[in-house]
N, C-alpha and C. Protein backbone atom coordinates (compact mmCIF):
# COMPACT_ATOMS: atom_id res chain seq x y z
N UNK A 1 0.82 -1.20 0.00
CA UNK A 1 0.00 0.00 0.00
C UNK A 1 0.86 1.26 0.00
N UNK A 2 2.02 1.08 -0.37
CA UNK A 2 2.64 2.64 -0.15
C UNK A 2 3.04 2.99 -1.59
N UNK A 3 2.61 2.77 -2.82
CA UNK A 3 2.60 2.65 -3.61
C UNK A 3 2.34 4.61 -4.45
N UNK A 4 1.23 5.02 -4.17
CA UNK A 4 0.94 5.78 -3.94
C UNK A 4 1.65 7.33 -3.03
N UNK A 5 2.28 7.23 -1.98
CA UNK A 5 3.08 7.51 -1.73
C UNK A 5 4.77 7.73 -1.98
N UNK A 6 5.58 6.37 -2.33
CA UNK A 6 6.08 6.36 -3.25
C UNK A 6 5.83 7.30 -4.58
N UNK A 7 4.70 7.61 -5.50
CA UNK A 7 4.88 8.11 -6.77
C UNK A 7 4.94 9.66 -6.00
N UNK A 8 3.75 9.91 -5.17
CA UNK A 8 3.91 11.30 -4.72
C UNK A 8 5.35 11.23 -4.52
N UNK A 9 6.13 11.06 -3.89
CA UNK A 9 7.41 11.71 -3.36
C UNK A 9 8.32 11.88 -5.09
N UNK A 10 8.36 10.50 -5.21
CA UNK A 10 9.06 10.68 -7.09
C UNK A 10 8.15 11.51 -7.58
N UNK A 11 7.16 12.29 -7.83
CA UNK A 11 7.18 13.31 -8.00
C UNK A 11 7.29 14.74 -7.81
N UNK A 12 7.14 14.97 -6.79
CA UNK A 12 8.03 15.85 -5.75
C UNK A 12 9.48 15.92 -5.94
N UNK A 13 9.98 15.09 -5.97
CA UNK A 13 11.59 14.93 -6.66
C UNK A 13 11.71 15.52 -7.72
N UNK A 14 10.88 14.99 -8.63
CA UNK A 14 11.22 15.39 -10.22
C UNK A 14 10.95 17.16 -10.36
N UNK A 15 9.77 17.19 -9.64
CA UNK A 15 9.70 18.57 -9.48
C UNK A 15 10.55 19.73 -8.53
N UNK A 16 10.90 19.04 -7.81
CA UNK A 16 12.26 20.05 -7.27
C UNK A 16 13.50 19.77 -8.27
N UNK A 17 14.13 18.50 -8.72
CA UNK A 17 15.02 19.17 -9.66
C UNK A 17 14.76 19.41 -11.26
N UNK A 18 13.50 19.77 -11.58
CA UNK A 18 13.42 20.81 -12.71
C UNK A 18 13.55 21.96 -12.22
N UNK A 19 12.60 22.84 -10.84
CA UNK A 19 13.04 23.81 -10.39
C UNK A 19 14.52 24.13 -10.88
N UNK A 20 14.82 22.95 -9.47
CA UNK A 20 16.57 23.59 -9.58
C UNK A 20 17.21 23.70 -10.75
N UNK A 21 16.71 22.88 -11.68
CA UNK A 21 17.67 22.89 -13.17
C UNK A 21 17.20 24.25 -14.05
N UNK A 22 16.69 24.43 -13.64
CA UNK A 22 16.02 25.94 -14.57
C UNK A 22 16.63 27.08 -13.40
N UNK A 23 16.67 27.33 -12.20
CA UNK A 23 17.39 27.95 -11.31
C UNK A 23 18.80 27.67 -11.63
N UNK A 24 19.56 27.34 -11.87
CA UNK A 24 20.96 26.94 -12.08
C UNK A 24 21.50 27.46 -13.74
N UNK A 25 20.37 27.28 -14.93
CA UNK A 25 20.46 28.13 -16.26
C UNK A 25 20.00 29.65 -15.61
N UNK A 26 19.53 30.11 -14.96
CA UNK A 26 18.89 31.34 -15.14
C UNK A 26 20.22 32.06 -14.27
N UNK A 27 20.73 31.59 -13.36
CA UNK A 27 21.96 32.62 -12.72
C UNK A 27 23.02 33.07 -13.25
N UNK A 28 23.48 32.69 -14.45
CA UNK A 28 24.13 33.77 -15.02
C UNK A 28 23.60 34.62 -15.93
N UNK A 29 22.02 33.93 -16.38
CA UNK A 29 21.78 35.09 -17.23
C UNK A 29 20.91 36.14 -16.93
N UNK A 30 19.76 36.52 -16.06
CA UNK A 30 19.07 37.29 -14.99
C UNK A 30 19.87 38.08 -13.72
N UNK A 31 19.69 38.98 -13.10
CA UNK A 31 19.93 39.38 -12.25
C UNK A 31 19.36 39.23 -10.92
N UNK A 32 20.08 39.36 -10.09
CA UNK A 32 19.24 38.83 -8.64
C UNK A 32 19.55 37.55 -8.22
N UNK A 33 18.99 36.68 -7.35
CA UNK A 33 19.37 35.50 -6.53
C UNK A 33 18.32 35.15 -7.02
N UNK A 34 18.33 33.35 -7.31
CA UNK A 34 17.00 32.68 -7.87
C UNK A 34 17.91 31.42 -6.26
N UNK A 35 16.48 31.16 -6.10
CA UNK A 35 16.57 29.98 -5.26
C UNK A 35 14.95 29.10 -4.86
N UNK A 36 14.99 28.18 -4.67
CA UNK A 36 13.76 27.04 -4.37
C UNK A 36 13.29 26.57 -3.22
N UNK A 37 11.85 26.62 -2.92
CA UNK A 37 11.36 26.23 -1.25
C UNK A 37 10.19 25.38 -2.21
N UNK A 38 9.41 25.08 -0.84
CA UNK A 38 8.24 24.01 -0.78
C UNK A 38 7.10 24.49 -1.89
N UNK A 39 7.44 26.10 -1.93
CA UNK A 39 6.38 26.84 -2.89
C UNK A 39 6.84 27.30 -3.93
N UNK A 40 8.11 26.86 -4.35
CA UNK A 40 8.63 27.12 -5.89
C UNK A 40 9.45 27.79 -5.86
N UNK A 41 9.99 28.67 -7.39
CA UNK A 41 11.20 29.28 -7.13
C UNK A 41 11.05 30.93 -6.94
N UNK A 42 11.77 31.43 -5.80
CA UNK A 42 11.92 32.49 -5.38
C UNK A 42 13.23 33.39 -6.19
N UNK A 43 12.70 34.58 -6.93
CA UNK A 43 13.81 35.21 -7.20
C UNK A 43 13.45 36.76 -6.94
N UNK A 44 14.81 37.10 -6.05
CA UNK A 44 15.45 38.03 -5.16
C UNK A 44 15.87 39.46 -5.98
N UNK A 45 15.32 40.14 -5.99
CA UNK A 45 16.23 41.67 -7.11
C UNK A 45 17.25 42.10 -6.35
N UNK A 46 18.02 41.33 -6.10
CA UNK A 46 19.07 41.98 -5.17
C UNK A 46 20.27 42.79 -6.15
N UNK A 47 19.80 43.98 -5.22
CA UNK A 47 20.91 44.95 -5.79
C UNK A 47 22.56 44.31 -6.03
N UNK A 48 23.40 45.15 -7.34
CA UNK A 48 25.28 44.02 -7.10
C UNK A 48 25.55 45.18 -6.40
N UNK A 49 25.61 46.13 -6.03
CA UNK A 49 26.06 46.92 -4.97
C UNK A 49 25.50 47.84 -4.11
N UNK A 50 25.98 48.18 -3.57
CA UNK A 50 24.64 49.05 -2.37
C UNK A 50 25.26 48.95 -1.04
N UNK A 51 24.58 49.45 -0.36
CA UNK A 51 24.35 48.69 1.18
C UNK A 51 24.21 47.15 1.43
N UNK A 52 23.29 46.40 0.75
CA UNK A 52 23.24 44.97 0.55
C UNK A 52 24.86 44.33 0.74
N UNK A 53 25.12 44.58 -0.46
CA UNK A 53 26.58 43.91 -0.84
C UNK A 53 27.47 44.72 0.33
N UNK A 54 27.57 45.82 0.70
CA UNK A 54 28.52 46.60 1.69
C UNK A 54 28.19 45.94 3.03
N UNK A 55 27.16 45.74 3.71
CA UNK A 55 26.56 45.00 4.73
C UNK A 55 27.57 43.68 4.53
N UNK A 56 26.78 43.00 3.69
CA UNK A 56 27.51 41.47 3.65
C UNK A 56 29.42 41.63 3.48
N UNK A 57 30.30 42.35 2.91
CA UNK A 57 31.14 42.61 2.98
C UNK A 57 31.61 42.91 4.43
N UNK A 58 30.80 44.00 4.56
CA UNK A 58 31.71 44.13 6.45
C UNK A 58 31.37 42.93 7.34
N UNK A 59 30.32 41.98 7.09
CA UNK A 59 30.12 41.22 8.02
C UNK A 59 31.29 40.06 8.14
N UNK A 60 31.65 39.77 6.52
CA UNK A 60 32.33 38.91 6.01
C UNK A 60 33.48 39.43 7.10
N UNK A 61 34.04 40.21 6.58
CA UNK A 61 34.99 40.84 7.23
C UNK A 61 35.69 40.73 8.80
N UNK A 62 34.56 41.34 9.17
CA UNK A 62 34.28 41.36 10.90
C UNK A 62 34.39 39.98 11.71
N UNK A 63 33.72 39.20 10.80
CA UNK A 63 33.86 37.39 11.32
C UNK A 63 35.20 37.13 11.39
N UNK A 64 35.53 37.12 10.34
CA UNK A 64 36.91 36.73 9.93
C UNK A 64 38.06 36.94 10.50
N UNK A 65 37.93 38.52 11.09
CA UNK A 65 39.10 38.54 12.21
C UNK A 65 39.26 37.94 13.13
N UNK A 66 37.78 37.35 13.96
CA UNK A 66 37.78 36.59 15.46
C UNK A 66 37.48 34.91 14.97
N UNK A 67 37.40 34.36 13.70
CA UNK A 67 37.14 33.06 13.83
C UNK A 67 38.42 32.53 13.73
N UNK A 68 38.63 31.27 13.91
CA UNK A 68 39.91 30.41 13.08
C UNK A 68 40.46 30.08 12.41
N UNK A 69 41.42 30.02 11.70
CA UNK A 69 41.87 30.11 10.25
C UNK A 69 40.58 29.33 9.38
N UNK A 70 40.72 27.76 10.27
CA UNK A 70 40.17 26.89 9.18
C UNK A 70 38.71 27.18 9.13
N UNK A 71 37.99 28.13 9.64
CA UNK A 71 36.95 28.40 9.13
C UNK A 71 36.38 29.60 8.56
N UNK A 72 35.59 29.85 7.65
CA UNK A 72 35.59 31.13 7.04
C UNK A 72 34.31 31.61 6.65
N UNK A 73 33.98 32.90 6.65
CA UNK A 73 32.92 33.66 6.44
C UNK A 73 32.69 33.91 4.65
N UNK A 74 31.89 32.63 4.17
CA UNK A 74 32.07 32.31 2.63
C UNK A 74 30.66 32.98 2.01
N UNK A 75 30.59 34.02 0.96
CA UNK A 75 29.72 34.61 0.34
C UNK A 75 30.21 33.98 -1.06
N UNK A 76 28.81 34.09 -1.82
CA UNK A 76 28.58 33.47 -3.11
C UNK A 76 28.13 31.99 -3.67
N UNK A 77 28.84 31.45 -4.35
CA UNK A 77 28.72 29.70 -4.48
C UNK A 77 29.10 29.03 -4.13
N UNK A 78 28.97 27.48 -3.62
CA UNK A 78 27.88 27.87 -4.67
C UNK A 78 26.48 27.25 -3.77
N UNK A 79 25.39 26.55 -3.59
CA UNK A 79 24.21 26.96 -2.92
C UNK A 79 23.87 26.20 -1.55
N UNK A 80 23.07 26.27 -1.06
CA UNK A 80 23.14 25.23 0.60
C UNK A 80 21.81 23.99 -0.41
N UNK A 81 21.76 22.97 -0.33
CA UNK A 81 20.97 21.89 -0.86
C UNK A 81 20.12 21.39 0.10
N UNK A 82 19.01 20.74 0.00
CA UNK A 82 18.48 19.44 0.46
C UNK A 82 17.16 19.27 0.14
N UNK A 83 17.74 18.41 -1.13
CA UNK A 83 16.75 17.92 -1.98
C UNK A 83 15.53 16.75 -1.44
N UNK A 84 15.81 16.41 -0.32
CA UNK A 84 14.56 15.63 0.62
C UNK A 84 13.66 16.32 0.96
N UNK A 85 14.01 17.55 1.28
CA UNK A 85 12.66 18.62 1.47
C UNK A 85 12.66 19.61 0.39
N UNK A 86 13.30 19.28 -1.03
CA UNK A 86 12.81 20.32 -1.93
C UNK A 86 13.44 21.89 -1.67
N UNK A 87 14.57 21.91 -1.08
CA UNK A 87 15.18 23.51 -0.68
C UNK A 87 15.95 23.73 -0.97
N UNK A 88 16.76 24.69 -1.99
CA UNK A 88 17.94 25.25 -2.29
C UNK A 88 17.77 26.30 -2.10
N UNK A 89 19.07 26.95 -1.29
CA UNK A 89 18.94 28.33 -0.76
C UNK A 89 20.47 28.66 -0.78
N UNK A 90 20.98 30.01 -1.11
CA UNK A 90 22.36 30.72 -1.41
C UNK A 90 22.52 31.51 -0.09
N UNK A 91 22.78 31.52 0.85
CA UNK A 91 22.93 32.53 2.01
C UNK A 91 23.53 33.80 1.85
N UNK A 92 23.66 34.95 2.11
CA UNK A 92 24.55 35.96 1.50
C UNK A 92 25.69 35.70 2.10
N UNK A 93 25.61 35.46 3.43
CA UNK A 93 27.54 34.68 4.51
C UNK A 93 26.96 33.12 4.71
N UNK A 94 27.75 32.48 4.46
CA UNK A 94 27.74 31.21 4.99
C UNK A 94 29.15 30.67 6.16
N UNK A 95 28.53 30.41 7.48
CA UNK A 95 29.97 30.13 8.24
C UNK A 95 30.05 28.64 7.99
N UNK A 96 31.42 28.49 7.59
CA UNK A 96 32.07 26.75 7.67
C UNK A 96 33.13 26.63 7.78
N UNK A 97 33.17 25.74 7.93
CA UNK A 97 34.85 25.39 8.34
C UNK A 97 35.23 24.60 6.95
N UNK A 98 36.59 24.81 6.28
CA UNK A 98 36.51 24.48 5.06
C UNK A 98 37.05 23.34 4.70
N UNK A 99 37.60 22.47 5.57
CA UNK A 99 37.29 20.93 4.90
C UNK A 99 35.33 20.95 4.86
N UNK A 100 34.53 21.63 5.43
CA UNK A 100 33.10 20.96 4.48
C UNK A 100 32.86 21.40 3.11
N UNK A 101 33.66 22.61 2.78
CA UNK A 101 33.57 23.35 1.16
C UNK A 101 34.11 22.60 0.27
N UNK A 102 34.92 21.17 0.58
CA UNK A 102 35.19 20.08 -0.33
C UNK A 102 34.26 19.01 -0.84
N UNK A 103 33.82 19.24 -1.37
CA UNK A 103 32.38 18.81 -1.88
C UNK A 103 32.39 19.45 -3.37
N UNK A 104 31.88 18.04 -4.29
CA UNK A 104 31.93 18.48 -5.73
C UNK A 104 30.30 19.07 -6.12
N UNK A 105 29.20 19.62 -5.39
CA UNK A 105 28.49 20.27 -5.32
C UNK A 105 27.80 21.16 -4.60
N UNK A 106 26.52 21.06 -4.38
CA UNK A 106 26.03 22.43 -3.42
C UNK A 106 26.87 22.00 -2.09
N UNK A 107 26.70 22.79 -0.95
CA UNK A 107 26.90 22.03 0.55
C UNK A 107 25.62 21.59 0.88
N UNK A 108 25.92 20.60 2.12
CA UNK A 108 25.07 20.18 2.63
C UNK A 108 24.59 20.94 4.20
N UNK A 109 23.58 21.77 4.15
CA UNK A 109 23.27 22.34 5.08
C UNK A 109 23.24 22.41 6.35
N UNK A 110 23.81 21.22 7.01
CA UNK A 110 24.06 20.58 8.34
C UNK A 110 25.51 20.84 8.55
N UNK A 111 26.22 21.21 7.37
CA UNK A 111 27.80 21.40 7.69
C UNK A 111 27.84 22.73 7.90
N UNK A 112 26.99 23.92 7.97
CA UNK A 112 27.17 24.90 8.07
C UNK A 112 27.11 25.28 9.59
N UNK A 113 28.02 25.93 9.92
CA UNK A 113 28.03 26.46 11.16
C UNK A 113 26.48 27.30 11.48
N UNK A 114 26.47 28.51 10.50
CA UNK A 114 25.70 29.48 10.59
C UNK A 114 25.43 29.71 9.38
N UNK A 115 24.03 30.62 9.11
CA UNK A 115 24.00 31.63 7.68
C UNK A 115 23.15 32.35 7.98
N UNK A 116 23.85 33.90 7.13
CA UNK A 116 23.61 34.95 7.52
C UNK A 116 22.83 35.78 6.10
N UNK A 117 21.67 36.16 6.32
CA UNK A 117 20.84 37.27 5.48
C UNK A 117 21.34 38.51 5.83
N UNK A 118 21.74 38.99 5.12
CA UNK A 118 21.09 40.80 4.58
C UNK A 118 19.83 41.05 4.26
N UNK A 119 19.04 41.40 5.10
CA UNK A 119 17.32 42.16 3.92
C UNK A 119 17.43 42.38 2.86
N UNK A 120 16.63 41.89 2.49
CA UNK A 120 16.87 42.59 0.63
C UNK A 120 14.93 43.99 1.00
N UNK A 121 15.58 44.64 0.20
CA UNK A 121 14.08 45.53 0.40
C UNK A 121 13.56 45.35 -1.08
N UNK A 122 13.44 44.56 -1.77
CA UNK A 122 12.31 44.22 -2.95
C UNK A 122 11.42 43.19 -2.05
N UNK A 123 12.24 42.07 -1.11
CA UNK A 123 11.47 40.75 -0.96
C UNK A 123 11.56 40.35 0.74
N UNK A 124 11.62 41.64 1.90
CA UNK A 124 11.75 41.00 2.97
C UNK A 124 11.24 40.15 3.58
N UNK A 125 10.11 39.60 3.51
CA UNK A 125 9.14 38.47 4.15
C UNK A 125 10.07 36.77 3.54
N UNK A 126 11.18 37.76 2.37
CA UNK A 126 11.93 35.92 2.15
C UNK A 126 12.76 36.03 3.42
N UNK A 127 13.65 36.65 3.79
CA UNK A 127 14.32 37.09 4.90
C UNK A 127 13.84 36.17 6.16
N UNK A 128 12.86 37.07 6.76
CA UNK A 128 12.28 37.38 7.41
C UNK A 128 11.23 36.14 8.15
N UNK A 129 10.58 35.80 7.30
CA UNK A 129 9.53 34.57 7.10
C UNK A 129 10.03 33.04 6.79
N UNK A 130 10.21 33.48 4.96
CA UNK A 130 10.36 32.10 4.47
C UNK A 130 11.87 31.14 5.11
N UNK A 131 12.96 32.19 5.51
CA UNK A 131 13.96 31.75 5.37
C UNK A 131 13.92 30.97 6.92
N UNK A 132 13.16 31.61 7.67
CA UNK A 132 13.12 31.49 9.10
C UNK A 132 12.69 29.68 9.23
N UNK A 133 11.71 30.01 8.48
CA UNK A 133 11.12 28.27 8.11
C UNK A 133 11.70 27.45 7.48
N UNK A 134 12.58 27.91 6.62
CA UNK A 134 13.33 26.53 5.90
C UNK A 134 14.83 26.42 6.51
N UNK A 135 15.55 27.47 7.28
CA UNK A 135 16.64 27.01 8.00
C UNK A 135 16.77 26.03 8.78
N UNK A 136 15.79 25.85 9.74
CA UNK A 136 15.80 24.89 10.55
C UNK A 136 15.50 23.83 10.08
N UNK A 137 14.64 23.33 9.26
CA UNK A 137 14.12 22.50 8.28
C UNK A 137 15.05 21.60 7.77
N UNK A 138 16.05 22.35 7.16
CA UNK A 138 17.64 21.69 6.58
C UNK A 138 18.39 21.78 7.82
N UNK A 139 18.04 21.96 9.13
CA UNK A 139 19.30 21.86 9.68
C UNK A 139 20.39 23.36 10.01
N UNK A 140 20.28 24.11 10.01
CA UNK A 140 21.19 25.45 9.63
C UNK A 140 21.04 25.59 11.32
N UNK A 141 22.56 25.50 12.20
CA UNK A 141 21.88 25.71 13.51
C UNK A 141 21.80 27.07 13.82
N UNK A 142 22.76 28.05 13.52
CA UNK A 142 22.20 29.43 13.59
C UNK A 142 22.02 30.09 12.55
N UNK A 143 21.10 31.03 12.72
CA UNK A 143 20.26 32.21 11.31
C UNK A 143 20.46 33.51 11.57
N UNK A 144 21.45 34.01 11.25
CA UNK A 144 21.35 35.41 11.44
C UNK A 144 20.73 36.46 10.78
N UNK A 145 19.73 37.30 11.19
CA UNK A 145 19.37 37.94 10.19
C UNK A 145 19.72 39.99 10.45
N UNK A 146 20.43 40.37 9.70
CA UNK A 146 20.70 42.06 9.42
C UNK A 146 19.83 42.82 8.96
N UNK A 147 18.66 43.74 8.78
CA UNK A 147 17.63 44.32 8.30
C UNK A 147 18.72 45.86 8.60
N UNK A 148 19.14 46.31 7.04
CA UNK A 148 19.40 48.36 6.34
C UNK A 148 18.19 48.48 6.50
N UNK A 149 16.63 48.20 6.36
CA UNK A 149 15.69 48.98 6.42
C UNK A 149 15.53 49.50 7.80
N UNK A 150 16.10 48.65 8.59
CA UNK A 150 15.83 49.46 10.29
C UNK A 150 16.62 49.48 11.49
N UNK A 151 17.87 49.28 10.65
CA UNK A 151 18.83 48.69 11.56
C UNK A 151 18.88 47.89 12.45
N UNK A 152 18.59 46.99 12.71
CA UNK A 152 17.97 45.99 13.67
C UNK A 152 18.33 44.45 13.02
N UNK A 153 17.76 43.27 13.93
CA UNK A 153 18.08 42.47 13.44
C UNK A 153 18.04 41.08 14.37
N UNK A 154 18.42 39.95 14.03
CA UNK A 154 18.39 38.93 15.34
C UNK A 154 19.20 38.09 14.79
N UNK A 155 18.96 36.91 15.79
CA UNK A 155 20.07 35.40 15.76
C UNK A 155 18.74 34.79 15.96
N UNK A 156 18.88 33.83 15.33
CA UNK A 156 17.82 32.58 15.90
C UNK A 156 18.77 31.22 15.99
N UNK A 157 18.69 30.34 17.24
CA UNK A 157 19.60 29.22 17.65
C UNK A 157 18.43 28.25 18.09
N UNK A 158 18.63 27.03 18.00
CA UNK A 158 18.32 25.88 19.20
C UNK A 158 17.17 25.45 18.60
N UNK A 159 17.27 24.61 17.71
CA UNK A 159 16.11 23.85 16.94
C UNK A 159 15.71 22.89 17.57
N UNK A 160 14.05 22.95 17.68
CA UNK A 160 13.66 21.82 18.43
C UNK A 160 12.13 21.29 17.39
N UNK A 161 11.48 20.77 17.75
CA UNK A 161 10.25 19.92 17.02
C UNK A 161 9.18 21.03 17.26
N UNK A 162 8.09 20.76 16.78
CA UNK A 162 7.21 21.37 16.74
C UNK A 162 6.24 21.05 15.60
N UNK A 163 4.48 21.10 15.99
CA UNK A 163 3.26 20.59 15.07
C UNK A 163 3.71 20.80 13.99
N UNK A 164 4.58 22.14 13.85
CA UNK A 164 4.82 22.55 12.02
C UNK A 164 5.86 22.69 11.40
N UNK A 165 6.57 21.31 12.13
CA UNK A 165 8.17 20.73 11.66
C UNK A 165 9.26 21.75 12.68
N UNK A 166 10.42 21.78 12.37
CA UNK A 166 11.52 22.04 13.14
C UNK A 166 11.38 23.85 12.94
N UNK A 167 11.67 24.27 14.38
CA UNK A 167 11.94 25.76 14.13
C UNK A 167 13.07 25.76 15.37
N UNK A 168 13.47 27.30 14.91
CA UNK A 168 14.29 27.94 16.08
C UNK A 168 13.46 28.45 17.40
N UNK A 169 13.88 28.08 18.62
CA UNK A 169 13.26 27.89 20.02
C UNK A 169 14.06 29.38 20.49
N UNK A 170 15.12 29.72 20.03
CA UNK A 170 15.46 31.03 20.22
C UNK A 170 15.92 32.30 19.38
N UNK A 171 15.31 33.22 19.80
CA UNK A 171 15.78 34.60 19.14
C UNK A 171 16.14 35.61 19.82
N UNK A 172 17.20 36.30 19.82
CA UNK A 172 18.26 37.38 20.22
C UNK A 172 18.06 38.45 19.57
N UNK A 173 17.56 39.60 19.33
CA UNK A 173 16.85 40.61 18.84
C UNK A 173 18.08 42.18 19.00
N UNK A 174 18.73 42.25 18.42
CA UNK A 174 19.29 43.48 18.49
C UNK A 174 19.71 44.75 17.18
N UNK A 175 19.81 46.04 17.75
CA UNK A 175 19.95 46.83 17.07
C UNK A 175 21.28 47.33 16.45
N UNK A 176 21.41 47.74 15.18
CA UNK A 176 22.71 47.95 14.84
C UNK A 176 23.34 48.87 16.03
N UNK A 177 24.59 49.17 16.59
CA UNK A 177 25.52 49.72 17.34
C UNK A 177 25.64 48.71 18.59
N UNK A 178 25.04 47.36 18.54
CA UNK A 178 25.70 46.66 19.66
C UNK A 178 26.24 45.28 19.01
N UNK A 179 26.75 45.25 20.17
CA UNK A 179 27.69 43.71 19.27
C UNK A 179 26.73 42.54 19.50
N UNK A 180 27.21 41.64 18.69
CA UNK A 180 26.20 40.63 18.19
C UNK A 180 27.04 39.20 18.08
N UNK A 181 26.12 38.12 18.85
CA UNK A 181 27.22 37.00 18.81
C UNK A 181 26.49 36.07 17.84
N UNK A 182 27.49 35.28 17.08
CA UNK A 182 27.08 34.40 15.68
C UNK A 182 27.73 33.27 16.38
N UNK A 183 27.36 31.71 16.85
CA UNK A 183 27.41 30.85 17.27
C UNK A 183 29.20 31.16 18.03
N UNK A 184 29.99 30.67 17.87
CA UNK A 184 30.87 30.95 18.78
C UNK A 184 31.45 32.63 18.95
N UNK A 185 31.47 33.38 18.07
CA UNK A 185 31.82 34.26 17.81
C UNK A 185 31.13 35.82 17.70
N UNK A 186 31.65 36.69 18.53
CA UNK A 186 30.91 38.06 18.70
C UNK A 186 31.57 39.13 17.38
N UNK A 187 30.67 40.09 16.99
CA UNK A 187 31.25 41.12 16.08
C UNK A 187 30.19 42.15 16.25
N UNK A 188 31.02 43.76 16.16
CA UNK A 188 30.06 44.73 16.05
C UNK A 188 29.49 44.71 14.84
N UNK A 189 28.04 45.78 15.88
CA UNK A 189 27.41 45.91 14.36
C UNK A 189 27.84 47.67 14.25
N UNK A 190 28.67 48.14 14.69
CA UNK A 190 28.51 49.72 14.47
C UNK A 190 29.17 50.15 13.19
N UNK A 191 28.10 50.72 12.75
CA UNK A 191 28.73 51.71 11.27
C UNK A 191 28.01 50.86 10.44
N UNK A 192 27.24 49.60 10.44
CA UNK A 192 26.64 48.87 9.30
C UNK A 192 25.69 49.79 8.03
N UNK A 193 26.04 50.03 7.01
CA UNK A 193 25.11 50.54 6.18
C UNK A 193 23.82 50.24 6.40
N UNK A 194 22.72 51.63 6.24
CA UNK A 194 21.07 51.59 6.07
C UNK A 194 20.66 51.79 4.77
N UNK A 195 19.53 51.49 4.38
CA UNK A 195 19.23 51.91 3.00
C UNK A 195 18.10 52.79 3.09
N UNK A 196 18.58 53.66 1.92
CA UNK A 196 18.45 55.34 1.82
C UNK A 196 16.78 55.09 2.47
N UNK A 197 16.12 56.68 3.19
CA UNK A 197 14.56 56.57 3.10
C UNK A 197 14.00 56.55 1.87
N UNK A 198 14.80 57.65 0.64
CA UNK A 198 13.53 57.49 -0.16
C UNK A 198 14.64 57.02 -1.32
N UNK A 199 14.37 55.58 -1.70
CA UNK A 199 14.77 54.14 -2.31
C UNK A 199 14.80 55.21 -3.95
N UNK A 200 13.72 55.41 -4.49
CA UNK A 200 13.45 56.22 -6.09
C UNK A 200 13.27 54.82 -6.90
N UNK A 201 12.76 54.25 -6.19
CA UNK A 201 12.64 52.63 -7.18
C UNK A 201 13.79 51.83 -6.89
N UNK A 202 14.67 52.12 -6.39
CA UNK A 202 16.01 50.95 -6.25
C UNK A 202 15.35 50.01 -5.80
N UNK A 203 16.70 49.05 -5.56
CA UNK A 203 16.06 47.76 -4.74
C UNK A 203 17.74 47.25 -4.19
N UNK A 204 17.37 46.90 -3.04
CA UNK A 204 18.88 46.41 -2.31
C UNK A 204 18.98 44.97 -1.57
């Protein structure tokens, strides 16, 4: 009798990697971040420079002085995977230690120390919402999230069960000018870029 079940999931499969295979042609030729959840593919207008990219730069940065050699504050490619629940997601920082970046494809989301969002202001509820729900989901034990729209921001740690699958049991809520700790490691947030009040149509 599981017959039925069985085809649902093989199809569910097939349909997350067409997603992904059409997400994977479209990133060099579109702009923005394309990535895949339970509800299809999400794509991001993220500004290539700005505050966005300056944010994620100093954060990169800032980690990097207080972590350990062998681990590093990695922006870009290539994506966090886990194709059992249908999720590919690009973090703007990803913390790992880099024997896990040896891998001849995406990483596997459980090797990540941490990952860290920038807001994007075209799509914050991905931020904010979606990302909140699928971190824990794959495993990601801490989520940091940075919001330029208000300077502000949190950590979410300590995944536990729950009626509506795995979430974070904690959140740390702070404003840019205090320091901020990312699983072993503290860094200021002072001087972090905001994005402008009046945007004129941009997007960051």
């Amino acid at each position: 009798m599981t017959i039925a079940p069985e085809n649902a999931q093989q199809g569910a499969s097939h349909r997350y990697r067409a997603m992904r295979d059409f997400v994977q042609s479209m990133d060099d030729s579109l702009p923005g971040k394309f990535e895949v959840t339970k509800e299809g593919i999400v794509h991001d207008m993220v500004a290539p420079v700005g505050p966005h990219e300056l944010t994620t730069l100093h954060l990169r940065k800032r980690l990097e002085k207080v972590m350990p050699d062998e681990v590093v504050a990695h922006t870009g490619e290539p994506d966090v995977e886990d194709e059992s629940e249908g999720i590919m997601r690009r973090p703007d920082v990803m913390v790992i230690a880099m024997t896990d970046m040896e891998v001849p494809g995406s990483f596997d989301p459980r090797t990540l120390i941490a990952a860290i969002e920038v807001v994007s202001r075209s799509n914050p509820d991905n931020d904010w919402v979606n990302k909140t729900r699928d971190y824990p989901l794959i495993g990601i034990p801490v989520y940091a999230i940075f919001d330029p729209r208000t300077g502000t921001g949190a950590v979410l740690t300590d995944i536990h069960s729950t009626p509506n699958g795995p979430r974070y049991a904690t959140r740390k809520d702070f404003v840019y000018g205090e320091d901020v700790t990312i699983a072993e490691w503290t860094i200021s947030t002072e001087n972090l870029p905001r994005y402008a009040e009046q945007a004129s149509g941009a997007v960051g």
